[in-house]
PDB file of N, CA and C in Angstrom:
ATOM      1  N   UNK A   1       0.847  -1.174   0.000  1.00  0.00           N
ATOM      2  CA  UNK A   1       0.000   0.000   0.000  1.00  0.00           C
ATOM      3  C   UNK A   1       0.891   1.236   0.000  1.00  0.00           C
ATOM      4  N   UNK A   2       0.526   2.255  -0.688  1.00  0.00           N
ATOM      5  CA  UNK A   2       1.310   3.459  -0.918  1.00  0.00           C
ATOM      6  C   UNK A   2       0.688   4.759  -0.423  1.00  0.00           C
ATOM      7  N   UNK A   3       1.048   5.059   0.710  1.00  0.00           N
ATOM      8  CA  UNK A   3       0.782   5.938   1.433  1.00  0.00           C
ATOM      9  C   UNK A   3       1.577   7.613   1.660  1.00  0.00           C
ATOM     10  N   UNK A   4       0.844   8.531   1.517  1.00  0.00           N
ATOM     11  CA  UNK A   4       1.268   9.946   0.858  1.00  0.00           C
ATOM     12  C   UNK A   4       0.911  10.143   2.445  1.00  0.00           C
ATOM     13  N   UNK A   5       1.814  10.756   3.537  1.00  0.00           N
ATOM     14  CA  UNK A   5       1.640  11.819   4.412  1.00  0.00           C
ATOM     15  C   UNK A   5       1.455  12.906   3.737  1.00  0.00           C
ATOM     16  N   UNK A   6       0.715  13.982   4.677  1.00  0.00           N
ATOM     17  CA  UNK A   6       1.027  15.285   4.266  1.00  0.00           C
ATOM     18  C   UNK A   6       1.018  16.005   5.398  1.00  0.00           C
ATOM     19  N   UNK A   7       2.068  16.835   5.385  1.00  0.00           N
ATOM     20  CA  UNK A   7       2.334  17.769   7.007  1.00  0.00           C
ATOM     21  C   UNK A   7       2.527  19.165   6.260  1.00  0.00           C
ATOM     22  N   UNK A   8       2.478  20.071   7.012  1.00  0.00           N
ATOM     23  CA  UNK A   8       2.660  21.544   7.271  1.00  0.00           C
ATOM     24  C   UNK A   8       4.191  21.752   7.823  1.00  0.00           C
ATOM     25  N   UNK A   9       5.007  21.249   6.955  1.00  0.00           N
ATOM     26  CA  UNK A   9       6.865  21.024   7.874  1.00  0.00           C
ATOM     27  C   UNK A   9       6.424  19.600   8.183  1.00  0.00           C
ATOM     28  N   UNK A  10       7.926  19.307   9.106  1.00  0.00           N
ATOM     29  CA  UNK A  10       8.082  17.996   9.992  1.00  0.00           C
ATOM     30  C   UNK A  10       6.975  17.362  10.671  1.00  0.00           C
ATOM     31  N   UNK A  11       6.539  16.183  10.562  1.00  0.00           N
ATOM     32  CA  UNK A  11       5.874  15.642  11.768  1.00  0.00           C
ATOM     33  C   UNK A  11       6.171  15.603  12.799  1.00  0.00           C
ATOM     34  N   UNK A  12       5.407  15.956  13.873  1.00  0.00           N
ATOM     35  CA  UNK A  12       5.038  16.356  15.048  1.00  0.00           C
ATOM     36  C   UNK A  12       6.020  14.719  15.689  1.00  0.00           C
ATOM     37  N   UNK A  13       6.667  14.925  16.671  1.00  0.00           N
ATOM     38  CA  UNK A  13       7.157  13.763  17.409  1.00  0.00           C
ATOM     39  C   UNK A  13       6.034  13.130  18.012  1.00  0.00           C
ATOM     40  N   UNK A  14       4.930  13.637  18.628  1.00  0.00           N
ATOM     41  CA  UNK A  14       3.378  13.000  18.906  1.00  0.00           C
ATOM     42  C   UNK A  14       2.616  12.345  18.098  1.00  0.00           C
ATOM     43  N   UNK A  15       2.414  12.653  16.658  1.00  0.00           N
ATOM     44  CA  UNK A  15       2.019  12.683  15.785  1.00  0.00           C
ATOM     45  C   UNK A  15       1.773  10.471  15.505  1.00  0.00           C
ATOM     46  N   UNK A  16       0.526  10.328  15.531  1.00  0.00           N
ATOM     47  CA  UNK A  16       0.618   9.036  15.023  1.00  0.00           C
ATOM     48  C   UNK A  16       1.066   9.032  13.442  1.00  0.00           C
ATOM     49  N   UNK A  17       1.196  10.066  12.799  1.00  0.00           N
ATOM     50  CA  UNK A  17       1.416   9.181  11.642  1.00  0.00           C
ATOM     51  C   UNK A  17       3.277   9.206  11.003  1.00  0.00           C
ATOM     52  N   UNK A  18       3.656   9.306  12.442  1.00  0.00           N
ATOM     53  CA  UNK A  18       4.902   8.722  12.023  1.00  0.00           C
ATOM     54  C   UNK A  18       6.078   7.587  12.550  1.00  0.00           C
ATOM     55  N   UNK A  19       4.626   6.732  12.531  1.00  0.00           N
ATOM     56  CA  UNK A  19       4.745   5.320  12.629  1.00  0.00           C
ATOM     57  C   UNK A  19       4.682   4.972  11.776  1.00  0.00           C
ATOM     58  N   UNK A  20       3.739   5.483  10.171  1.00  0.00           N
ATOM     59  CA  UNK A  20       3.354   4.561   9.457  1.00  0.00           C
ATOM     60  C   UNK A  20       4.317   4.060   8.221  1.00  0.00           C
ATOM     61  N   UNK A  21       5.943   4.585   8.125  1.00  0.00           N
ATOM     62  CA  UNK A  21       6.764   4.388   7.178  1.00  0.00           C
ATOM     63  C   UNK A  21       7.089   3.057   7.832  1.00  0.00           C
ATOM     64  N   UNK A  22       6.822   2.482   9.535  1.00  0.00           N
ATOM     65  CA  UNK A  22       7.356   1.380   9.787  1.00  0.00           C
ATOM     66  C   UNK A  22       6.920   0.282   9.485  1.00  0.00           C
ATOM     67  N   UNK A  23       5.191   0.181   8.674  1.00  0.00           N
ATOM     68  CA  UNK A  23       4.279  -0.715   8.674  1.00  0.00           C
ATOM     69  C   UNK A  23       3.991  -1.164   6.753  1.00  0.00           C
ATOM     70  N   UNK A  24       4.103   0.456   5.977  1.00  0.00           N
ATOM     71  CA  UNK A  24       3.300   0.199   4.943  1.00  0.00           C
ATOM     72  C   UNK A  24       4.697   1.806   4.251  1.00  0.00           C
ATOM     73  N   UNK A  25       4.869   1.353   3.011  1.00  0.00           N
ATOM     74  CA  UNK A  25       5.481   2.217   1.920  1.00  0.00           C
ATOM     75  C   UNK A  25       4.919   3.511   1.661  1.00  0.00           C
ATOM     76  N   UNK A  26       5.566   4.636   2.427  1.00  0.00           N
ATOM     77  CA  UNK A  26       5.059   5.977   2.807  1.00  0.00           C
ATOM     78  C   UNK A  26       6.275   7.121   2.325  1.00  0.00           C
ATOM     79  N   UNK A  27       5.963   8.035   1.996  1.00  0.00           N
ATOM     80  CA  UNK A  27       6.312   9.401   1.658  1.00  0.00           C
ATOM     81  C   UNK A  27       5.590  10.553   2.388  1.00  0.00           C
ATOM     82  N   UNK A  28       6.659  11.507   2.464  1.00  0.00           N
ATOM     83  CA  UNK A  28       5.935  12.491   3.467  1.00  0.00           C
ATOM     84  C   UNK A  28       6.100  14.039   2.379  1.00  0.00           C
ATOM     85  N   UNK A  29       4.872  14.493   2.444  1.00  0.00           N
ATOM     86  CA  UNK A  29       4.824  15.664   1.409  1.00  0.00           C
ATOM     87  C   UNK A  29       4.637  16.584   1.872  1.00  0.00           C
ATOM     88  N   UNK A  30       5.242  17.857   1.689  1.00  0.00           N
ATOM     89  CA  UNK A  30       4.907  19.429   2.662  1.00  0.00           C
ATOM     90  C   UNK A  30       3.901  20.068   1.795  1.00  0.00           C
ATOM     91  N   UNK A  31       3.071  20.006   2.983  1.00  0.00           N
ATOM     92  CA  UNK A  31       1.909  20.660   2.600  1.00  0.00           C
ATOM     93  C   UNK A  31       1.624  21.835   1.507  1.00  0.00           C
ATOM     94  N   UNK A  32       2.921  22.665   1.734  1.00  0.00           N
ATOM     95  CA  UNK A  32       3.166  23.994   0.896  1.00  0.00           C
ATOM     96  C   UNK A  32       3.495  22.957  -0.808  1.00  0.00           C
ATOM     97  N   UNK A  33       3.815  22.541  -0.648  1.00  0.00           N
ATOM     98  CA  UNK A  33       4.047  21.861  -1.698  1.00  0.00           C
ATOM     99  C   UNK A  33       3.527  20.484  -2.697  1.00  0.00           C
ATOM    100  N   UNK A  34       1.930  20.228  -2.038  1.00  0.00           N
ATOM    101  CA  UNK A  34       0.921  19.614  -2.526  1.00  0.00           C
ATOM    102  C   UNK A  34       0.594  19.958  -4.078  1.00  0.00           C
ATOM    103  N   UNK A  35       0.538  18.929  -4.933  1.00  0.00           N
ATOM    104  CA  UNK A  35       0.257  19.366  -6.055  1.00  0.00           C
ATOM    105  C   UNK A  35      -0.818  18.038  -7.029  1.00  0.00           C
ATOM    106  N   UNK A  36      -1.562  17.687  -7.757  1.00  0.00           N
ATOM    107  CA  UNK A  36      -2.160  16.655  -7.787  1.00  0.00           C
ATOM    108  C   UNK A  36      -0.734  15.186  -8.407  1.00  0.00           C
ATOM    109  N   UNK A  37       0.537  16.329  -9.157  1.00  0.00           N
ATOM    110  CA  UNK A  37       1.692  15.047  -9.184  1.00  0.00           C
ATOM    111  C   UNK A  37       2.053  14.450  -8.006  1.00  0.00           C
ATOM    112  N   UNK A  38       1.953  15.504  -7.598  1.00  0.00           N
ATOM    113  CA  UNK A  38       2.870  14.957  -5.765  1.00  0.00           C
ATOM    114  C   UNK A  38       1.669  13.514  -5.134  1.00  0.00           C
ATOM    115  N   UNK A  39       0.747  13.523  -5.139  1.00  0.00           N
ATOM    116  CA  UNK A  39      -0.462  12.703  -4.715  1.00  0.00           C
ATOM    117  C   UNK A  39      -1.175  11.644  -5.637  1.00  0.00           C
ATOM    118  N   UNK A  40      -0.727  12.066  -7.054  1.00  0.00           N
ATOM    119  CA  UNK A  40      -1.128  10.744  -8.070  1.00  0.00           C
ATOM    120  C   UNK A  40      -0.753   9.442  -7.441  1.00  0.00           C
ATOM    121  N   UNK A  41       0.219   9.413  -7.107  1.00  0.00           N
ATOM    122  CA  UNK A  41       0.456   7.347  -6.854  1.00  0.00           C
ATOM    123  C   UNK A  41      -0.261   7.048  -5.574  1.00  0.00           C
ATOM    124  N   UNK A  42      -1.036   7.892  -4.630  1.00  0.00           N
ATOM    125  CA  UNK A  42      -1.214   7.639  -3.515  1.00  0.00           C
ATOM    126  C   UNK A  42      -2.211   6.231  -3.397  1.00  0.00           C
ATOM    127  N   UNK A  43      -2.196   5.691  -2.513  1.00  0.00           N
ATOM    128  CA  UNK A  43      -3.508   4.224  -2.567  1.00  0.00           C
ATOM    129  C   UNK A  43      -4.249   5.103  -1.192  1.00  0.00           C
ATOM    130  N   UNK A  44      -3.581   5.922  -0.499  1.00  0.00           N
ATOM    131  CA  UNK A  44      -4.531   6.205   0.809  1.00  0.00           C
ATOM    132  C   UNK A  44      -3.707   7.782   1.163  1.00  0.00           C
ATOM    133  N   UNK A  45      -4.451   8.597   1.587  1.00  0.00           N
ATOM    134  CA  UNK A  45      -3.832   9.991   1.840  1.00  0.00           C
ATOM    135  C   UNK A  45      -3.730   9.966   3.467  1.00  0.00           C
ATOM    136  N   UNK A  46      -3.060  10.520   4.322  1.00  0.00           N
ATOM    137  CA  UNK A  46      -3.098  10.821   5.768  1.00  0.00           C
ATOM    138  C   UNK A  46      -2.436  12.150   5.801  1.00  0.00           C
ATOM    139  N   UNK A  47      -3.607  12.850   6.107  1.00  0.00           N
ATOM    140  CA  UNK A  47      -3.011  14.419   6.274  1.00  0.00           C
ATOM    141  C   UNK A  47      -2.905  14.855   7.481  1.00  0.00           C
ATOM    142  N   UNK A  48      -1.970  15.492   8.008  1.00  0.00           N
ATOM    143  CA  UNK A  48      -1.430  15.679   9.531  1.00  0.00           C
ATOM    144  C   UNK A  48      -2.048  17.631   9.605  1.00  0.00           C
ATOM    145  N   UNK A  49      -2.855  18.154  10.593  1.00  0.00           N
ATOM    146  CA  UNK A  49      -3.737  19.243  10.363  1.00  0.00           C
ATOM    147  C   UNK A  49      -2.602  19.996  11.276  1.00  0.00           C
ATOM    148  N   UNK A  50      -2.005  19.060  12.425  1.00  0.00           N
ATOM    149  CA  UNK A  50      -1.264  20.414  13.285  1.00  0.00           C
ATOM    150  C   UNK A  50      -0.423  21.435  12.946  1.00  0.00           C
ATOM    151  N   UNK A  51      -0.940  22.741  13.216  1.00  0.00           N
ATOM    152  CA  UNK A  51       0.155  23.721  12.462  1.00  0.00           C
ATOM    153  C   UNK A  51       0.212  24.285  11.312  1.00  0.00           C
ATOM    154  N   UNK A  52      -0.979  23.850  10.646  1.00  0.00           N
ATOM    155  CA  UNK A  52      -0.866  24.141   9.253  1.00  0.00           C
ATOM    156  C   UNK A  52      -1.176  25.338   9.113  1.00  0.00           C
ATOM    157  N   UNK A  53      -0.931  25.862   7.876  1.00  0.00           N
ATOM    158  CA  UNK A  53      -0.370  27.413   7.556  1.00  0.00           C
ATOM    159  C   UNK A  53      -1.705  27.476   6.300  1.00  0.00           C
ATOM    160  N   UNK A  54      -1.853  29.348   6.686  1.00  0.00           N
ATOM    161  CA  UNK A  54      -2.745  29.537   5.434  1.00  0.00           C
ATOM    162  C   UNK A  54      -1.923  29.110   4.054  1.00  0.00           C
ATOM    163  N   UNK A  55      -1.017  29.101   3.989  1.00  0.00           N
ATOM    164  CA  UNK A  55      -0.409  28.853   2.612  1.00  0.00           C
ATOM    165  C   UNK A  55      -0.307  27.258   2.099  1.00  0.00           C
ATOM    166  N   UNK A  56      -0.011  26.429   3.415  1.00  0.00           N
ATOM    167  CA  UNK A  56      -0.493  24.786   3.391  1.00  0.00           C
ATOM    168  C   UNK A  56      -1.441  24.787   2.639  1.00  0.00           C
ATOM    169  N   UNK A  57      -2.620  25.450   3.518  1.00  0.00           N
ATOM    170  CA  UNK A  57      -4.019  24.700   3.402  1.00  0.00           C
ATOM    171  C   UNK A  57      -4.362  25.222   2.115  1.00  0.00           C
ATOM    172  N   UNK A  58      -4.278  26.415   1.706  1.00  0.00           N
ATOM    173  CA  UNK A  58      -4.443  26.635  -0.130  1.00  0.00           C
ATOM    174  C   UNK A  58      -3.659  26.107  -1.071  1.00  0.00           C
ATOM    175  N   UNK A  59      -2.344  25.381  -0.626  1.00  0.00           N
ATOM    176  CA  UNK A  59      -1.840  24.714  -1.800  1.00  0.00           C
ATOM    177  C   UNK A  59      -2.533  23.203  -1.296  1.00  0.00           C
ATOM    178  N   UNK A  60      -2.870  22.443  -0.292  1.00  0.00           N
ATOM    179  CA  UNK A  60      -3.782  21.303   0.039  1.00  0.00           C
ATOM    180  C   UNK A  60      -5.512  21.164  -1.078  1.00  0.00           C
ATOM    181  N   UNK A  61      -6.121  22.417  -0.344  1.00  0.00           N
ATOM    182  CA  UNK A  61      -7.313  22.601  -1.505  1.00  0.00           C
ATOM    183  C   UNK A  61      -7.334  23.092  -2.575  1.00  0.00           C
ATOM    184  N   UNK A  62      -6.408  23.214  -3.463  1.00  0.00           N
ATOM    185  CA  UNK A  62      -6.046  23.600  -4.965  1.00  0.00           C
ATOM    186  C   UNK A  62      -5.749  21.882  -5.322  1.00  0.00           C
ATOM    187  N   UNK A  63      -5.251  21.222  -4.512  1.00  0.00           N
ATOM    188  CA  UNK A  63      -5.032  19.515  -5.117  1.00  0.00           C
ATOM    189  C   UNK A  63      -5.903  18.570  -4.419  1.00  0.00           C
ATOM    190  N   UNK A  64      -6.703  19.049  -3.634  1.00  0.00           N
ATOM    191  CA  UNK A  64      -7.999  18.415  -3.405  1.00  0.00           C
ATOM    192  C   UNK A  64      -8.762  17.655  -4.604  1.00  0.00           C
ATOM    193  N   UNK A  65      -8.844  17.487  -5.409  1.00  0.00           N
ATOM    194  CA  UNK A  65      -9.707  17.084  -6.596  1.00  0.00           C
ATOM    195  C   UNK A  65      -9.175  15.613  -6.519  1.00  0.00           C
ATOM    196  N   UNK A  66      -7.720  15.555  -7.332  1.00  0.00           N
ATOM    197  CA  UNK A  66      -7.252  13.897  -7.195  1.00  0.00           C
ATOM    198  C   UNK A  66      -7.444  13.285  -6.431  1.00  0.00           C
ATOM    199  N   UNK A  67      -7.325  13.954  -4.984  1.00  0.00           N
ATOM    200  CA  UNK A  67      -7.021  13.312  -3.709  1.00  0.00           C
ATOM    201  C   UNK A  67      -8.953  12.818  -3.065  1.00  0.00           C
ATOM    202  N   UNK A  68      -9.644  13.245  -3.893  1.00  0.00           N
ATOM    203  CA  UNK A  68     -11.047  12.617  -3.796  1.00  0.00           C
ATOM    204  C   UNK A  68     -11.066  11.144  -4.460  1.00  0.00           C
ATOM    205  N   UNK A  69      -9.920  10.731  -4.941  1.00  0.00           N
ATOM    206  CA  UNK A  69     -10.672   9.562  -5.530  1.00  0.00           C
ATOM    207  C   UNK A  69      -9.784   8.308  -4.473  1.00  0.00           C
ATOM    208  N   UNK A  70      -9.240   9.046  -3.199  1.00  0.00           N
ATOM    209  CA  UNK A  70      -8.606   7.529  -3.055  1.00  0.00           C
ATOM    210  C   UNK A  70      -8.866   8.163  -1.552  1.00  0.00           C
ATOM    211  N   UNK A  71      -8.941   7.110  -0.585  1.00  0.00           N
ATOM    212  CA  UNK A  71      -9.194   7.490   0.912  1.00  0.00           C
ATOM    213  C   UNK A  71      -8.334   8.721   1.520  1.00  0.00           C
ATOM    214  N   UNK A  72      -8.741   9.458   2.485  1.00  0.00           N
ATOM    215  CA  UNK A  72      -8.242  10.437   3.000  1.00  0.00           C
ATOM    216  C   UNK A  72      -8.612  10.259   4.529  1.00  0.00           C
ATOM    217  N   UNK A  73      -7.419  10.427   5.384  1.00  0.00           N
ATOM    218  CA  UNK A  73      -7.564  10.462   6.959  1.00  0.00           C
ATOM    219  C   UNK A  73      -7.011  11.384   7.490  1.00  0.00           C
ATOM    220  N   UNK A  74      -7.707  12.190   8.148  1.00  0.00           N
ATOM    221  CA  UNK A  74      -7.474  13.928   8.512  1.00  0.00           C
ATOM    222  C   UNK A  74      -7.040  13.930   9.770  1.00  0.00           C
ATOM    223  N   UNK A  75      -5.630  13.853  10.328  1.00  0.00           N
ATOM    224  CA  UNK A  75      -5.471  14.041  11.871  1.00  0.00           C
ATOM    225  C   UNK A  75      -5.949  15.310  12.446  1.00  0.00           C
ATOM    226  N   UNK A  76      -6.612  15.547  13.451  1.00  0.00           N
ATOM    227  CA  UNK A  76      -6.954  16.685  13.979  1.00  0.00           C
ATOM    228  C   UNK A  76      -6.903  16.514  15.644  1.00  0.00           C
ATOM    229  N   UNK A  77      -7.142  17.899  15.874  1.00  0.00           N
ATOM    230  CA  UNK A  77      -7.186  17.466  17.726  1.00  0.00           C
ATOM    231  C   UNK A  77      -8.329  18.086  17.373  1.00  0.00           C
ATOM    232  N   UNK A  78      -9.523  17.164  18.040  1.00  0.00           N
ATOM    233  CA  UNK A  78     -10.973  17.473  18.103  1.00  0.00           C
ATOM    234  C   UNK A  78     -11.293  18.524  19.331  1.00  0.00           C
ATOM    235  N   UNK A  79     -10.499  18.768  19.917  1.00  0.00           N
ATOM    236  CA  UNK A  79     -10.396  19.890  20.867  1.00  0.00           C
ATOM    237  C   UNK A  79     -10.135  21.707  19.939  1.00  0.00           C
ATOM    238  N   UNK A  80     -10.178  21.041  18.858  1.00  0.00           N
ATOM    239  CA  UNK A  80      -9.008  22.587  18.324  1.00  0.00           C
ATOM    240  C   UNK A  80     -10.624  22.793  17.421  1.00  0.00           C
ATOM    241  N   UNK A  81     -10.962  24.042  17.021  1.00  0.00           N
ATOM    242  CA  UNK A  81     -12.196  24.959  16.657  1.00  0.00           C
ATOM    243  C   UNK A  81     -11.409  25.018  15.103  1.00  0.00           C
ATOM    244  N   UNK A  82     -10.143  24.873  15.259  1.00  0.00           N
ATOM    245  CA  UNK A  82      -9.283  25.685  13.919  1.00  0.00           C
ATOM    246  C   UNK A  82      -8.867  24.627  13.082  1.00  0.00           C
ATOM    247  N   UNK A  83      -9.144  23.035  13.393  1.00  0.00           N
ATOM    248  CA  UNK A  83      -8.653  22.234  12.827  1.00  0.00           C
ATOM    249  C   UNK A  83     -10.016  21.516  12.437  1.00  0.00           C
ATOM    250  N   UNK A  84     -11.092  21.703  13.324  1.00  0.00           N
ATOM    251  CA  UNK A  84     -12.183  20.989  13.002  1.00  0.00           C
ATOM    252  C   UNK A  84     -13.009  22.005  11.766  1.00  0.00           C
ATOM    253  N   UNK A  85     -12.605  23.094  11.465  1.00  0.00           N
ATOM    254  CA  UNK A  85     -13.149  24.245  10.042  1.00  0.00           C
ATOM    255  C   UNK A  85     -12.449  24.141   9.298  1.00  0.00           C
ATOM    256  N   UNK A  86     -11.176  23.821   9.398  1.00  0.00           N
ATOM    257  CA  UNK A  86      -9.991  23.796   8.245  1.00  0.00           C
ATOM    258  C   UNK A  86     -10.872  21.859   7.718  1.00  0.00           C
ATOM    259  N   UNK A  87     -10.429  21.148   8.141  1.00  0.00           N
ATOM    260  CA  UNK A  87     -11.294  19.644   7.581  1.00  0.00           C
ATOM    261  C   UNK A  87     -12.294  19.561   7.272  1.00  0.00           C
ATOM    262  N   UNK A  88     -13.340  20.654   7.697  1.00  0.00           N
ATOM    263  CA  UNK A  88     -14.667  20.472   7.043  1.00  0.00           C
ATOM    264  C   UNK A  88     -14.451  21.287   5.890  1.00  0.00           C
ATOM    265  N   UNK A  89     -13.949  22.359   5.934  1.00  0.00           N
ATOM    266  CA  UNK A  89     -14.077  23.092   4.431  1.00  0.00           C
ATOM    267  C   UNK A  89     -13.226  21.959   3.611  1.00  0.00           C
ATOM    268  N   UNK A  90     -12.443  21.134   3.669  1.00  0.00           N
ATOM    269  CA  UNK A  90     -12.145  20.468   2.396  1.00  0.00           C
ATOM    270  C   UNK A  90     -13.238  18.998   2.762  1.00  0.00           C
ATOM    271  N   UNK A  91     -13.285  18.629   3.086  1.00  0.00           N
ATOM    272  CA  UNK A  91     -15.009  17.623   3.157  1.00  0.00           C
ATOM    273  C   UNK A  91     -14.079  16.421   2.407  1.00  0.00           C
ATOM    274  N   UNK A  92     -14.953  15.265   2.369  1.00  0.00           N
ATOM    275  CA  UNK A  92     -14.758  13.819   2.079  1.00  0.00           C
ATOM    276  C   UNK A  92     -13.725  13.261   2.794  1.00  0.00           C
ATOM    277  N   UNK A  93     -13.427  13.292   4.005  1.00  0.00           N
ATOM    278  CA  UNK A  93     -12.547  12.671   4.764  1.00  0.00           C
ATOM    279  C   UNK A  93     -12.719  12.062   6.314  1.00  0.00           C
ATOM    280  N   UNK A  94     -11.863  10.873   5.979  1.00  0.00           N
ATOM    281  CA  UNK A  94     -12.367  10.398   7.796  1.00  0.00           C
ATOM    282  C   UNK A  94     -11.765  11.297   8.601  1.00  0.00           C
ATOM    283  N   UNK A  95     -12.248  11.288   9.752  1.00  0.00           N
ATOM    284  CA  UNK A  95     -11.462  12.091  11.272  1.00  0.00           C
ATOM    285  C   UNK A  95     -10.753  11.447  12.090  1.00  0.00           C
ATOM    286  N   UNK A  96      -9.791  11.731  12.432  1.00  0.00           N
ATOM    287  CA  UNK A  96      -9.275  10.716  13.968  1.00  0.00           C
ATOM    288  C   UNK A  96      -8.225  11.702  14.834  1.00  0.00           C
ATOM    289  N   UNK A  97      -8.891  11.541  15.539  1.00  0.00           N
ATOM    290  CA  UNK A  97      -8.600  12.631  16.740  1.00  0.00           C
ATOM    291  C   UNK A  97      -7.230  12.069  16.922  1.00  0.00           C
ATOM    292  N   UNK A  98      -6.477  13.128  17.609  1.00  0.00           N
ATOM    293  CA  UNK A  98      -4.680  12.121  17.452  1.00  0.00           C
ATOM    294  C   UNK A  98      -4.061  12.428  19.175  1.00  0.00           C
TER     295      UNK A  98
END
């Protein structure tokens, strides 16, 4: 399985999803730098929300389109007001609180 992180910078040392290069064939993509090439081979997306920057999240929803056709898992802290509006405005994605 081919799995596309996407972070805003480095993953978070908390961060579950940087476990997942130990389990399944993963790449980690900066958010600022999302593009629908960067995300074509993906089989599953995991996007990491902490920290992300207005400039992330508009280069994220400018390549939103591809990234509809293959699963998407949105880390968020369900505590945060700013992470739970940033994931709903791009829509079709699971949640998991981290």
């Amino acid at each position: 399985m081919k799995i596309v992180l996407i972070s805003d910078g480095p993953l978070s040392a908390d961060s579950p999803a940087r476990k997942l290069p130990f389990f399944f064939a993963a790449r980690l993509v900066n958010m600022v730098s999302v593009t629908p090439a960067t995300v074509a081979d993906a089989q599953v997306v995991v996007i990491e929300l902490q920290d992300a920057t207005e400039a992330g999240l508009k280069a994220l929803k400018a390549s939103w389109k591809p990234l509809s056709v293959v699963p998407v898992i949105c880390l968020i802290d369900k505590k945060s007001r700013c992470e739970i509006t940033q994931v709903a405005a791009l829509g079709g994605s699971e949640l998991y609180d981290r």
